[in-house]
Protein backbone atom coordinates (compact mmCIF):
# COMPACT_ATOMS: atom_id res chain seq x y z
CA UNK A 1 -39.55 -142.86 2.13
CA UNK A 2 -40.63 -145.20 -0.49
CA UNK A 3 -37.46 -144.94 -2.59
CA UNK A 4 -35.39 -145.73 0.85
CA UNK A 5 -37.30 -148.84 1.26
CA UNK A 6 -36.68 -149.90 -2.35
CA UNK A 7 -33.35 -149.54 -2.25
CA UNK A 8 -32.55 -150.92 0.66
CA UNK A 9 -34.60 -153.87 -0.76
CA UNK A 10 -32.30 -153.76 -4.14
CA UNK A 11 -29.43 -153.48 -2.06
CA UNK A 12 -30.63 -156.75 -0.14
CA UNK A 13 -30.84 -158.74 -2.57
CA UNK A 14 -27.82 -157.95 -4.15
CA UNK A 15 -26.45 -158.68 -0.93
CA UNK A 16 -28.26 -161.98 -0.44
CA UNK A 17 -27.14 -162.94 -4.91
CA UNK A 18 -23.55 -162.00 -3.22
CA UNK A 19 -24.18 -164.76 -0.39
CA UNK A 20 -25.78 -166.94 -2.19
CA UNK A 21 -22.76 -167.17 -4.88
CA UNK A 22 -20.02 -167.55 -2.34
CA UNK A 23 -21.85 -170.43 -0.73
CA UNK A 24 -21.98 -171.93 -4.27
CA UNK A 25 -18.32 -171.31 -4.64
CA UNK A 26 -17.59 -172.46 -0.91
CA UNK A 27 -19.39 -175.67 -1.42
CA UNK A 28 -17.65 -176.32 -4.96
CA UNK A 29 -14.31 -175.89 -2.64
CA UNK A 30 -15.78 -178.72 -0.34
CA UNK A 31 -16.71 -181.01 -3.43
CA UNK A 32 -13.50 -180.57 -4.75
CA UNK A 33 -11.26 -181.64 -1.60
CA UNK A 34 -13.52 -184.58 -0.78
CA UNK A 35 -12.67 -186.02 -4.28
CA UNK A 36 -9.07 -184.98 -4.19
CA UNK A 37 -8.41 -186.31 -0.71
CA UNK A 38 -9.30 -189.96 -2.02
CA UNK A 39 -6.99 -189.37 -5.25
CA UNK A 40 -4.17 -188.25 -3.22
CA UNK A 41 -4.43 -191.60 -0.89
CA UNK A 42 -4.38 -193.32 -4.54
CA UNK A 43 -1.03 -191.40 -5.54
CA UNK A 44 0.75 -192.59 -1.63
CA UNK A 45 -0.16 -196.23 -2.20
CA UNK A 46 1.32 -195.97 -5.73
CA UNK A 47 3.95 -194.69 -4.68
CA UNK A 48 4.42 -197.45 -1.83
CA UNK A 49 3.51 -199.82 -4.38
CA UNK A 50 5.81 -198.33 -6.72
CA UNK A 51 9.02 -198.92 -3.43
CA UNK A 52 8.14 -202.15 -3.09
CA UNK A 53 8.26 -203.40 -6.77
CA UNK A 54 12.32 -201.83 -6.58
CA UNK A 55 12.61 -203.45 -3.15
CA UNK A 56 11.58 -207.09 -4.45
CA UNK A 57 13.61 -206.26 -7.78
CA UNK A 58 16.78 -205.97 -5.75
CA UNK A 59 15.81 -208.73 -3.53
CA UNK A 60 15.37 -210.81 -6.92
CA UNK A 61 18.27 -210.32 -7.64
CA UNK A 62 20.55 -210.46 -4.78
CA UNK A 63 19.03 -214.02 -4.56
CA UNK A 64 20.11 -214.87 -8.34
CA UNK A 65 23.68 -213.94 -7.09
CA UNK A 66 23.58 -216.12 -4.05
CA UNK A 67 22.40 -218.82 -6.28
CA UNK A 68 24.96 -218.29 -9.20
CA UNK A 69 27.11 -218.25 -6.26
CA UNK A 70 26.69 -221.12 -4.47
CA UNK A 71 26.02 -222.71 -7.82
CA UNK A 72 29.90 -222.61 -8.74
């Protein structure tokens, strides 16, 4: 009888080591998306940031031509 209750108290607290490491791992999961969620909204406003520099480029210089144009 005493052997059964040591075991089952080994077996326990392997169980509760088991637990207690995939909480660890489950919270390092957590951590990691709450800092990757801000980098991502970094990368989508580069990127939109990134558009609009081309956009005024070709703007820039589709006024240039209308001024060389007009010009002559």
């Amino acid at each position: 009888m005493h052997f059964a209750l040591v075991a089952g108290k080994t077996y326990l607290q392997e169980g509760c080591q088991q637990l207690e490491s995939l909480i660890r791992v489950a919270k390092a999961i957590a951590v990691r998306e709450e800092v990757m969620k801000p980098l991502r909204e970094l990368e989508d406003q580069w990127e939109a940031l990134t558009f609009l520099k081309a956009r005024a480029e070709e703007h820039k210089l589709e006024v240039t031509c209308h001024e060389a144009a007009v010009s002559e």
